[in-house]
C-alpha atoms as a PDB file:
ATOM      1  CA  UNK A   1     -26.196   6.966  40.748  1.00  0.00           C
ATOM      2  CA  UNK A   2     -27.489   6.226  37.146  1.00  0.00           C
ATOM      3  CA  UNK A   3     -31.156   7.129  38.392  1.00  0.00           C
ATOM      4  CA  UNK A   4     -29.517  10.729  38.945  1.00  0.00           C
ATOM      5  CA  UNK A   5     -27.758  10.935  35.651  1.00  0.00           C
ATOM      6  CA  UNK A   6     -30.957   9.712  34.082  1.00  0.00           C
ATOM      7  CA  UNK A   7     -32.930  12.610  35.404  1.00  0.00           C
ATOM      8  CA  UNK A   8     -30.392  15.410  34.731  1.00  0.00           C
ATOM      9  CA  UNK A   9     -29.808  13.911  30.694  1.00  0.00           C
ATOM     10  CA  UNK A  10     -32.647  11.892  29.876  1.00  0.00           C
ATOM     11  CA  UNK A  11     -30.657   8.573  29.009  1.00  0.00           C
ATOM     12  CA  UNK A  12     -28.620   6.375  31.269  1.00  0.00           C
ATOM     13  CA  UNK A  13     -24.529   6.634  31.228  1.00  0.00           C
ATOM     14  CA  UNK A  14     -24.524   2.897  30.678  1.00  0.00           C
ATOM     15  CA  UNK A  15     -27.022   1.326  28.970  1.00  0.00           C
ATOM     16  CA  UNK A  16     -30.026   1.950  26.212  1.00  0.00           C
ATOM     17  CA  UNK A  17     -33.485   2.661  27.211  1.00  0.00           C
ATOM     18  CA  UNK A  18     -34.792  -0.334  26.013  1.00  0.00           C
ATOM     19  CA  UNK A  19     -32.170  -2.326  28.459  1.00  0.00           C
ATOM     20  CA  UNK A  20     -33.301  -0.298  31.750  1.00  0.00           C
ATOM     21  CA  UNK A  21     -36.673  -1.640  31.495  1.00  0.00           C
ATOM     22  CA  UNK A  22     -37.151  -4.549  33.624  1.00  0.00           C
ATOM     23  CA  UNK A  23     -37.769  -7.712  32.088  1.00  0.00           C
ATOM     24  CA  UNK A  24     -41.315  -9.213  31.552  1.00  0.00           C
ATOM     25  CA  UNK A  25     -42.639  -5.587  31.680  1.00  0.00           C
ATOM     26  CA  UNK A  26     -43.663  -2.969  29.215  1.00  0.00           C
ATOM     27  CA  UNK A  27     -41.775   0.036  30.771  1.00  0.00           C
ATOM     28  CA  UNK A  28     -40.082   2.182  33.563  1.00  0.00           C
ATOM     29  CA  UNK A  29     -40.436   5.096  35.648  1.00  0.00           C
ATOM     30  CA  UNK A  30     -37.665   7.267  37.607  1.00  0.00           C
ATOM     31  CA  UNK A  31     -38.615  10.585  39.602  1.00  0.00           C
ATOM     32  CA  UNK A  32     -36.452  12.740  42.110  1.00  0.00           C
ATOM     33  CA  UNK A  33     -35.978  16.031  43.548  1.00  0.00           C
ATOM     34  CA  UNK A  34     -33.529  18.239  43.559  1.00  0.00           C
ATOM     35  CA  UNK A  35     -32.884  21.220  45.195  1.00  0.00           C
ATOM     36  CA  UNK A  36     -30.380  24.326  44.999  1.00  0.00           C
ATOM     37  CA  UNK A  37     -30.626  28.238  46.008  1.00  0.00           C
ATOM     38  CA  UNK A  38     -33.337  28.678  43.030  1.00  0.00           C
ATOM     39  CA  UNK A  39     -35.768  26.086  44.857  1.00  0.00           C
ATOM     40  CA  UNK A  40     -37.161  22.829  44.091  1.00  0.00           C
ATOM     41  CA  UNK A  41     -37.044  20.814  40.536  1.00  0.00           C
ATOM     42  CA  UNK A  42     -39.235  17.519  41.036  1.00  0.00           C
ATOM     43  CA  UNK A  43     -37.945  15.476  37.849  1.00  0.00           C
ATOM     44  CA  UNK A  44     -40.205  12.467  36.393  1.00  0.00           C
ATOM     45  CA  UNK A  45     -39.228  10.453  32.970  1.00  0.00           C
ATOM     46  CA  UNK A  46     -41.091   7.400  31.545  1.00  0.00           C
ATOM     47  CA  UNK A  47     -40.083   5.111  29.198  1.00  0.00           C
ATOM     48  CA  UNK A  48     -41.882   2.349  27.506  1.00  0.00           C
ATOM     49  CA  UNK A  49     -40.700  -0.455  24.836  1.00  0.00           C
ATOM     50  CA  UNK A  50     -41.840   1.622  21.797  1.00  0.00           C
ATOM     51  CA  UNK A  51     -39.342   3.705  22.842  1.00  0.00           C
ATOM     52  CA  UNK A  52     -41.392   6.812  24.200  1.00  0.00           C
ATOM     53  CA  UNK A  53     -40.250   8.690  26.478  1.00  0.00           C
ATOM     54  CA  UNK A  54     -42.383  11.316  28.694  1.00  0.00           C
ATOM     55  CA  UNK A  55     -40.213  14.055  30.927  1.00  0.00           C
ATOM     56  CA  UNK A  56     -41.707  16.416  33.338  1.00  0.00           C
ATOM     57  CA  UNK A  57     -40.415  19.042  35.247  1.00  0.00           C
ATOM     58  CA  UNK A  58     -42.449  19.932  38.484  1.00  0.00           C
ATOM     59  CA  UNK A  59     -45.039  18.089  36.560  1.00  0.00           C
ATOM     60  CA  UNK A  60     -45.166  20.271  33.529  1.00  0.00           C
ATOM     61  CA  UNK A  61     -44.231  17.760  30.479  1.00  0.00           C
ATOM     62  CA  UNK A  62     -41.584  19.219  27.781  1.00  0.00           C
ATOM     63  CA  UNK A  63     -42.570  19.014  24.380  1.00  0.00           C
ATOM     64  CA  UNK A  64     -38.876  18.196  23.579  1.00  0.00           C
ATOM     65  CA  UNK A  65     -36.234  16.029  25.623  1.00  0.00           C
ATOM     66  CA  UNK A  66     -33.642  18.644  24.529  1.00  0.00           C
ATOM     67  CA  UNK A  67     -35.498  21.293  26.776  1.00  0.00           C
ATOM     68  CA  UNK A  68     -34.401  19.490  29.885  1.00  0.00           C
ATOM     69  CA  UNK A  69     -31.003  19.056  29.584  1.00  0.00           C
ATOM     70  CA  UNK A  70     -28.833  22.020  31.008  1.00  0.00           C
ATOM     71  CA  UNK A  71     -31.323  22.439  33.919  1.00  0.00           C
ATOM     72  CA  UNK A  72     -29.516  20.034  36.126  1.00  0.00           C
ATOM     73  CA  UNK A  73     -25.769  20.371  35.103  1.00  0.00           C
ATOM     74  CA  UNK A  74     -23.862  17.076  36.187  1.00  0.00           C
ATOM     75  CA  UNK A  75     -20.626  14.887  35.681  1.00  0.00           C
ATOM     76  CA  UNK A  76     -20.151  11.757  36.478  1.00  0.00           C
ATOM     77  CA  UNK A  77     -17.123  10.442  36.909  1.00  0.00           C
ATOM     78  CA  UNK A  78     -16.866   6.095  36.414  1.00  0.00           C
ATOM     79  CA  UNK A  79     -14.429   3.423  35.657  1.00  0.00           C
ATOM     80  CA  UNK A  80     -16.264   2.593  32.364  1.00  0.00           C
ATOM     81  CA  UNK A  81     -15.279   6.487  30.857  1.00  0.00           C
ATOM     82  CA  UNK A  82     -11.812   5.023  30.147  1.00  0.00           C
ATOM     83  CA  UNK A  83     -13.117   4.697  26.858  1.00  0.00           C
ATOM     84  CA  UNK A  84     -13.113   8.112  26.213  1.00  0.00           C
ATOM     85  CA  UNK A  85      -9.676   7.570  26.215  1.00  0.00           C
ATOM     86  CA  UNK A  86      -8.986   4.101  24.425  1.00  0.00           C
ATOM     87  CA  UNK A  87     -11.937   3.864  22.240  1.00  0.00           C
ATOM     88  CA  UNK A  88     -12.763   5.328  19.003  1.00  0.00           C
ATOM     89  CA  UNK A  89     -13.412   8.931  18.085  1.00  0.00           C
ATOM     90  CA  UNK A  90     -17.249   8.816  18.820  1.00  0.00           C
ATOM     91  CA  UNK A  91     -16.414   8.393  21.996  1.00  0.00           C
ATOM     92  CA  UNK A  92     -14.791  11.310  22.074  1.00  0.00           C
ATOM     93  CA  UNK A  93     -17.213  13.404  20.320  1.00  0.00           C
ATOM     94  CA  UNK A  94     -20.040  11.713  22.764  1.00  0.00           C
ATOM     95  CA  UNK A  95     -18.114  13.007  25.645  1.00  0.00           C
ATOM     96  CA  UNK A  96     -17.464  17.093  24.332  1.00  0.00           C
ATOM     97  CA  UNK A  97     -21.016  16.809  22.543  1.00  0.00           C
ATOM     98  CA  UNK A  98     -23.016  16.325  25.977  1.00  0.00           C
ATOM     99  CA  UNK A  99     -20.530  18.650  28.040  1.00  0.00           C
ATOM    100  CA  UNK A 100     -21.023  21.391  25.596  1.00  0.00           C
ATOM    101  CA  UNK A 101     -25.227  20.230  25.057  1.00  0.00           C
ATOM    102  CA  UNK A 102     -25.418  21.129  29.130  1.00  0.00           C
ATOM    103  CA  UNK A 103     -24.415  25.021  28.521  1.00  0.00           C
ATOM    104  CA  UNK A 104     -25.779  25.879  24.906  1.00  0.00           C
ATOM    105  CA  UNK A 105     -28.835  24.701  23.491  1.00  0.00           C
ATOM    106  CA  UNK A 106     -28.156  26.464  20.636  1.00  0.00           C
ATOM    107  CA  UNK A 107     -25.194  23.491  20.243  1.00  0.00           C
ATOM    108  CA  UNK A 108     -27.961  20.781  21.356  1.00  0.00           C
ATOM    109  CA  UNK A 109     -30.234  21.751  18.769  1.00  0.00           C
ATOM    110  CA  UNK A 110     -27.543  21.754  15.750  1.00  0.00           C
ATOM    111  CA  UNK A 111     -26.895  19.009  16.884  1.00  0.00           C
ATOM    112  CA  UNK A 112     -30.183  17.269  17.011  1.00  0.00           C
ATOM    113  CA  UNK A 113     -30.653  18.540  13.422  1.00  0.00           C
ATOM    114  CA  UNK A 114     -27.532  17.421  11.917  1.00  0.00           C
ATOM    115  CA  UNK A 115     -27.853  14.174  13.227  1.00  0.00           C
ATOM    116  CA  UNK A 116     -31.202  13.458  11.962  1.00  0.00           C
ATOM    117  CA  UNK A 117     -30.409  15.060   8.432  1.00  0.00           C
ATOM    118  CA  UNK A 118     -26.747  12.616   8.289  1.00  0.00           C
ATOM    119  CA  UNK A 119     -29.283   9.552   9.086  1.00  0.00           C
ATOM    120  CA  UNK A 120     -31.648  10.845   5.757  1.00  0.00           C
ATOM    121  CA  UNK A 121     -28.871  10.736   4.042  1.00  0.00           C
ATOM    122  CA  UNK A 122     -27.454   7.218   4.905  1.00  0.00           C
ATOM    123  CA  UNK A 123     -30.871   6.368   4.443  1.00  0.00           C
ATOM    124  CA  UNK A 124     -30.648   7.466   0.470  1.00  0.00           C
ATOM    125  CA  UNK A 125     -27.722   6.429   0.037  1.00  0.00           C
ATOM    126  CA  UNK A 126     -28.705   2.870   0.938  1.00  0.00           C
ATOM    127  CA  UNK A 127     -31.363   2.893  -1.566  1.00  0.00           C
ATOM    128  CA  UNK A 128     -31.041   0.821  -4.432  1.00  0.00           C
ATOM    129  CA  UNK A 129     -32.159   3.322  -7.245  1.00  0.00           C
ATOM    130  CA  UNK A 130     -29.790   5.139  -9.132  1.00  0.00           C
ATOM    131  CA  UNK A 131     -28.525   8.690  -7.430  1.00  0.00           C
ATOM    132  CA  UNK A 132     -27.105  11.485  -8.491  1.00  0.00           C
ATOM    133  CA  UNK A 133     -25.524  14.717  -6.596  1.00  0.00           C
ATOM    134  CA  UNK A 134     -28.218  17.365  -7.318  1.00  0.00           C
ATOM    135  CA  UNK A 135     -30.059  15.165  -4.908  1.00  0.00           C
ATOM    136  CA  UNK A 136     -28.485  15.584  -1.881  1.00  0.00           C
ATOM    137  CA  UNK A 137     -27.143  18.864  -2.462  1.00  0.00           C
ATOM    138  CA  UNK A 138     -30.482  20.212  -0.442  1.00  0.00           C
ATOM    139  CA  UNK A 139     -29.673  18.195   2.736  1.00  0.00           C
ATOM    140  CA  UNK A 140     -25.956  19.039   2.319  1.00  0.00           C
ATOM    141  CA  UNK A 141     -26.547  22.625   2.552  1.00  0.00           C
ATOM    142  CA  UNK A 142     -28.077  22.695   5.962  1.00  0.00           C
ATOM    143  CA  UNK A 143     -25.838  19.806   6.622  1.00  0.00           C
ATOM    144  CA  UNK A 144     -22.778  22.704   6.446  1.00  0.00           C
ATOM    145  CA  UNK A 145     -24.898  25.062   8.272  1.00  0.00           C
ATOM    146  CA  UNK A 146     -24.945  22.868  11.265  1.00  0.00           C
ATOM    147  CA  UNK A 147     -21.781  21.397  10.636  1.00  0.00           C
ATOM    148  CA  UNK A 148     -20.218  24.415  10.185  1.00  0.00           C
ATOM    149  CA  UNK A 149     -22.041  25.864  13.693  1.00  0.00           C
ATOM    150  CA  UNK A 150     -20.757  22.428  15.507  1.00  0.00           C
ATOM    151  CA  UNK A 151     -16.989  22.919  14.391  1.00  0.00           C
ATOM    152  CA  UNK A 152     -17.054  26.521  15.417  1.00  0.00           C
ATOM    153  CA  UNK A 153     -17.895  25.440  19.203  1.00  0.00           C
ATOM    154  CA  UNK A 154     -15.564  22.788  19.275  1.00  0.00           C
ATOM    155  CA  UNK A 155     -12.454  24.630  18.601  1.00  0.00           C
ATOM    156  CA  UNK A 156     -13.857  27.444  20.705  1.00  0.00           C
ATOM    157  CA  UNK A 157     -14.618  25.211  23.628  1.00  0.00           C
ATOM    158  CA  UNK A 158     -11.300  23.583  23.099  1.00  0.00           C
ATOM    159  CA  UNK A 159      -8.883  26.687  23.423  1.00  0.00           C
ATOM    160  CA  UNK A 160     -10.576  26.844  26.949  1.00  0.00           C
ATOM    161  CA  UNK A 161     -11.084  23.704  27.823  1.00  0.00           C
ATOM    162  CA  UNK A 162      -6.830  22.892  27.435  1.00  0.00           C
ATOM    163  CA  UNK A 163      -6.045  25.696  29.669  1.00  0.00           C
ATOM    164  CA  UNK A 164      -8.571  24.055  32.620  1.00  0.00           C
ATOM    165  CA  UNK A 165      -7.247  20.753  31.880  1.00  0.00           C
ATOM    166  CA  UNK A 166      -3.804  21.675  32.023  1.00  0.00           C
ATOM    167  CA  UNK A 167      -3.781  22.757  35.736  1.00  0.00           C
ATOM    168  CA  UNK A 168      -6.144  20.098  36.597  1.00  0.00           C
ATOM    169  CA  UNK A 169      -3.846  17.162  35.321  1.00  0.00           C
ATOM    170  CA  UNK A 170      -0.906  18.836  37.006  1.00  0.00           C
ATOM    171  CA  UNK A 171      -2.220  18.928  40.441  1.00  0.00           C
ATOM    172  CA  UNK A 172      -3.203  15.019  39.704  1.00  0.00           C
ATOM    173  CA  UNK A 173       0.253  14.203  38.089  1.00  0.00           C
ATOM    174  CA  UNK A 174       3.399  16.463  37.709  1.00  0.00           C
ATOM    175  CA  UNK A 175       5.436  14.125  35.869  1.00  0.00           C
ATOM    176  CA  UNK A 176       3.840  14.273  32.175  1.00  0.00           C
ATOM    177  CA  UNK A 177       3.265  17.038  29.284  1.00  0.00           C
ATOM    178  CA  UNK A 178       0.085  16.676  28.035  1.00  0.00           C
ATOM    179  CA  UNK A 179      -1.889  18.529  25.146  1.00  0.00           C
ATOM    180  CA  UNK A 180      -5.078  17.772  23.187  1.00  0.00           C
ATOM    181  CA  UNK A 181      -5.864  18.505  19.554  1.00  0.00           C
ATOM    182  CA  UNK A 182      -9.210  19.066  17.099  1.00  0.00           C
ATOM    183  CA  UNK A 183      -8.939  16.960  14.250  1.00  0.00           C
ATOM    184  CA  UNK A 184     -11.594  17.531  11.864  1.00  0.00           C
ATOM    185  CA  UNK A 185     -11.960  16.883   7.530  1.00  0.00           C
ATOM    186  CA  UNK A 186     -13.331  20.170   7.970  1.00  0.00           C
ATOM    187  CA  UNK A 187      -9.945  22.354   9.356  1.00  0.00           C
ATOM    188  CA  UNK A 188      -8.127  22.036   6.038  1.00  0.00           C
ATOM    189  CA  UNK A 189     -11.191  21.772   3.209  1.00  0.00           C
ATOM    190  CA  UNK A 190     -14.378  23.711   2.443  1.00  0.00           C
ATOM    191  CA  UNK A 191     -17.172  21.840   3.653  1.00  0.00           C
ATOM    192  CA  UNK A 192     -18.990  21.967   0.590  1.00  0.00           C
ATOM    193  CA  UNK A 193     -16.076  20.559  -1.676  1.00  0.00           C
ATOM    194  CA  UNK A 194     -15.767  17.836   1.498  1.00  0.00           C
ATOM    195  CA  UNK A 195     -19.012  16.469   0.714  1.00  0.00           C
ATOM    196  CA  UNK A 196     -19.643  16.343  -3.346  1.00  0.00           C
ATOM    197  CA  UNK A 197     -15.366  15.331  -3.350  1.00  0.00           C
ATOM    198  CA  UNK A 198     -16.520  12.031  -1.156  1.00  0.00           C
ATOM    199  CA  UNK A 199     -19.980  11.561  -3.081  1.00  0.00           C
ATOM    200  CA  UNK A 200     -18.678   8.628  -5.063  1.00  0.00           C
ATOM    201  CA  UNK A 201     -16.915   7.075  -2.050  1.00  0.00           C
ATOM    202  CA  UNK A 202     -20.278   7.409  -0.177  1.00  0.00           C
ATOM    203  CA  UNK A 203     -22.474   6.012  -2.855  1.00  0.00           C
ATOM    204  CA  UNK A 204     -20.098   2.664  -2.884  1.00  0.00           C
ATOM    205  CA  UNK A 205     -19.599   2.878   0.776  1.00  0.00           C
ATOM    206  CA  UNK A 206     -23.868   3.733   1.701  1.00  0.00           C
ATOM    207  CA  UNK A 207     -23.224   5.884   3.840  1.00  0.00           C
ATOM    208  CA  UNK A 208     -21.519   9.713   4.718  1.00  0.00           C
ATOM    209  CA  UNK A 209     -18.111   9.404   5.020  1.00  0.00           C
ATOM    210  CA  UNK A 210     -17.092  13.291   5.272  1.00  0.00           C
ATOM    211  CA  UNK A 211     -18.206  16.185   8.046  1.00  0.00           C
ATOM    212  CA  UNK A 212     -18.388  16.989  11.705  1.00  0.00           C
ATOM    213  CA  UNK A 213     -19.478  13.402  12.618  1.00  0.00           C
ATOM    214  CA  UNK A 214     -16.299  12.039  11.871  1.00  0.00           C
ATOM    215  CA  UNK A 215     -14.050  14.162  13.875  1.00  0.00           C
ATOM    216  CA  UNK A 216     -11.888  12.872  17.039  1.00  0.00           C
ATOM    217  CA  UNK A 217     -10.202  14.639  19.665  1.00  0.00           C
ATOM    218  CA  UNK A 218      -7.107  13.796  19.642  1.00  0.00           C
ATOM    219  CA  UNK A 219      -5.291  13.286  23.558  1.00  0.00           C
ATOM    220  CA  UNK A 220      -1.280  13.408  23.850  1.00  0.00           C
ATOM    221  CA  UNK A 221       1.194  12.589  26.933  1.00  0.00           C
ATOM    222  CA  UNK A 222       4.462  13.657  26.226  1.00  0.00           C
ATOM    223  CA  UNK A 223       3.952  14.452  22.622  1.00  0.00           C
ATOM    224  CA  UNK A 224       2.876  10.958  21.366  1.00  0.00           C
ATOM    225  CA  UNK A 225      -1.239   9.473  21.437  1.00  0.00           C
ATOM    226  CA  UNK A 226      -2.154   8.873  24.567  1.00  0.00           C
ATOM    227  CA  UNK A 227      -4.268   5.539  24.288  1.00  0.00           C
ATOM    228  CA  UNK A 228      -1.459   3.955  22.280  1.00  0.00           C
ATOM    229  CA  UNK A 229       1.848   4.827  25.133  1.00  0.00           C
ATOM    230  CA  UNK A 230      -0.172   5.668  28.404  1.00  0.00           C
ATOM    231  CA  UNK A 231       0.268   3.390  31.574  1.00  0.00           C
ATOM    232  CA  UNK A 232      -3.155   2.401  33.534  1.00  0.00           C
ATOM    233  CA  UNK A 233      -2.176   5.061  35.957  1.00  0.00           C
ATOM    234  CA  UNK A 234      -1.666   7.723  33.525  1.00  0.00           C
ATOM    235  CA  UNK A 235      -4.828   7.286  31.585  1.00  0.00           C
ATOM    236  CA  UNK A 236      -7.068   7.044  34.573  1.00  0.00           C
ATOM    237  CA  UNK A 237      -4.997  11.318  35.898  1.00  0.00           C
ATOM    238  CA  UNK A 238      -5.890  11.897  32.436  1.00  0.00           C
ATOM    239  CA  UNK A 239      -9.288  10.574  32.499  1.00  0.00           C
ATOM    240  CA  UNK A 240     -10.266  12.010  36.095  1.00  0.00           C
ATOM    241  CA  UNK A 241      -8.451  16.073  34.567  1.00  0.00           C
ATOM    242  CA  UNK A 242     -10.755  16.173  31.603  1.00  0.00           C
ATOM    243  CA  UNK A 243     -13.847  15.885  34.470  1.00  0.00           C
ATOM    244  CA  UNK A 244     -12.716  17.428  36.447  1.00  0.00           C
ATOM    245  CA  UNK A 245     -11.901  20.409  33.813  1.00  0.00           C
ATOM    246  CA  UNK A 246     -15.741  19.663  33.227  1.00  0.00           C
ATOM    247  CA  UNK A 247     -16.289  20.170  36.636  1.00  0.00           C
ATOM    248  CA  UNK A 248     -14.689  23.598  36.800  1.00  0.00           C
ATOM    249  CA  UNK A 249     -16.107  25.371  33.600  1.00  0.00           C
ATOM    250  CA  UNK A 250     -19.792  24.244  34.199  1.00  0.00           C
ATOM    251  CA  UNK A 251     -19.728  25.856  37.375  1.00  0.00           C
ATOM    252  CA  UNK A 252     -18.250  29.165  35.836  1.00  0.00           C
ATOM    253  CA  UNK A 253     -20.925  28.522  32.894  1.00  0.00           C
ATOM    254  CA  UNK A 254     -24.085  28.032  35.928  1.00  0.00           C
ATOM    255  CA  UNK A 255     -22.682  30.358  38.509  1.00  0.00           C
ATOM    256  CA  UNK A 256     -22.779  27.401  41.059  1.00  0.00           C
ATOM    257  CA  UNK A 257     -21.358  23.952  40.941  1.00  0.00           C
ATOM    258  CA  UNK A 258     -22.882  20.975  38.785  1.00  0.00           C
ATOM    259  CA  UNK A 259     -23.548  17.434  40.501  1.00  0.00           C
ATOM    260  CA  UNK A 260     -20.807  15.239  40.816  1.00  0.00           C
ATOM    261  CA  UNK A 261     -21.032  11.523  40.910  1.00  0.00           C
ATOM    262  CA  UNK A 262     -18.054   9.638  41.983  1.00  0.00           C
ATOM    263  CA  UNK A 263     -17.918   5.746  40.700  1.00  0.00           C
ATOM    264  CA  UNK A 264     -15.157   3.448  42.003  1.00  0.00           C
ATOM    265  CA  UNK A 265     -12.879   6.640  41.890  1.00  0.00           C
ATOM    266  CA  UNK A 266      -9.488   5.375  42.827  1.00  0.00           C
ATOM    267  CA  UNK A 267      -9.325   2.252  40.644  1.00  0.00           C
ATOM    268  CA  UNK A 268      -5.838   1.875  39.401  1.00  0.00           C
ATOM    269  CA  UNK A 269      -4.392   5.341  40.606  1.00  0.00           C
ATOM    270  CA  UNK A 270      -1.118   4.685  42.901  1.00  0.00           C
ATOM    271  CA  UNK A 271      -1.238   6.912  46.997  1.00  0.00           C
ATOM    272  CA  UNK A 272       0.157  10.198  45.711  1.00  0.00           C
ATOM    273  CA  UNK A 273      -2.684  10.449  42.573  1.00  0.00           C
ATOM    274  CA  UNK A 274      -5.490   9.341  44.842  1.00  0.00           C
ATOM    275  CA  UNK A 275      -4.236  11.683  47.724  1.00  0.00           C
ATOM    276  CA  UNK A 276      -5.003  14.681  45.534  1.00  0.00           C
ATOM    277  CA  UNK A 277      -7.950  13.419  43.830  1.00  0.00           C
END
């Protein structure tokens, strides 16, 4: 199952690259085909232990991993994704982030870029000379361009995502009222205030403490946080609703319905939740 996730997003749902190659050896090698109404998509990615990685597509090699992704629209659905519930906000991000990456490259690609300029940052900030703002106020301009781009999408995605959810989670479970909510440092402040208002904070702290990489989705049963009241049971409906949500929109988005990968599905649900599941 994690051979096929591998080949639609270029990483493994579990582990890093650098644990998927066997041990003793230099690197790995994963191909498969797939094939809907538009034909055939022969898929090949290598990996070695400099951390390289080669994809092709019917044996034409992308310049860029981002290229791929989108061309094979999945979810997978495993016990381990409760942590998208009780873990930390990354994981939340992590999970929206590659939903919306599948559908708009134009997201992928911000992405890309604002991750790689927050990591120059950090990377100044760590230094031990002396800085000042007029430094960074270079990278922080694109930084708000992209950031800026990224919130946008969220909240967009979000006011269609809840409706989806909604229906999904009450076919799975009638008993509950749930809701979801964007909180981001960037709803309530200019961005570029954000960033030179935290500057000192970062400089103690080495690294960014403000923008788009700190946000959290916030999930809610009944009004109050889900991972701090939820039950096993309730969780897991929530858990399997936000995929299945997934589920739904990318095959509005495609025009025909995504892979779906089913791990140890009914883990912890009672009869009536795994009946409708």
């Amino acid at each position: 199952m994690d051979a096929v996730f591998y080949l639609a997003l270029c990483k493994s749902n579990f582990v890093s690259d650098l644990q998927s190659i066997k041990q003793g050896t230099e690197s790995f090698y994963v191909a498969g085909e797939f094939v809907n109404d538009k034909g055939l998509y022969q898929v090949s990615i290598a990996v070695n232990t400099e951390k390289k990685k080669i994809a092709k597509l019917n044996d034409k090699k992308y310049d860029k991993l981002a290229e791929h992704i989108g061309t094979i629209p999945l979810i997978f659905i495993t016990s381990t994704d409760i942590n998208i519930i009780n873990g930390s906000g990354a994981d939340r991000r992590k999970f929206f982030d590659l939903f919306i990456s599948q559908y708009d490259k134009e997201y992928l690609n911000d992405l890309i870029k604002y991750n790689r300029l927050i990591e120059h940052r950090n990377k100044l900030l760590k230094s031990t000379q002396l800085v000042d703002y007029d430094l960074f106020s270079v990278i922080d301009a694109s930084l708000i361009i992209y950031g800026e781009n990224i919130a946008k999408k969220r909240r967009l995605l979000l006011t269609e995502f809840k409706k989806e959810f909604i229906v999904c989670y009450n076919f799975i479970s009638t008993k509950e009222i749930v809701e979801m909510e964007y909180a981001s440092q960037t709803s309530n402040n200019d961005y570029s205030d954000l960033l030179k208002n935290s500057f000192e904070k970062d400089k103690i702290l080495k690294y960014t403490t403000s923008g788009i990489h700190r946000d959290d989705f916030v999930f809610k049963l009944n009004e109050m946080e889900l991972k701090l009241v939820g039950s096993q049971g309730q969780k897991k409906s929530f858990l399997y609703a936000l995929k299945i949500a997934q589920y739904r929109l990318l095959q509005q988005y495609f025009n025909e319905p995504p892979i779906l990968i089913l791990d140890d599905l009914f883990d912890k649900l009672d009869k009536e939740r795994t009946s409708k599941m």
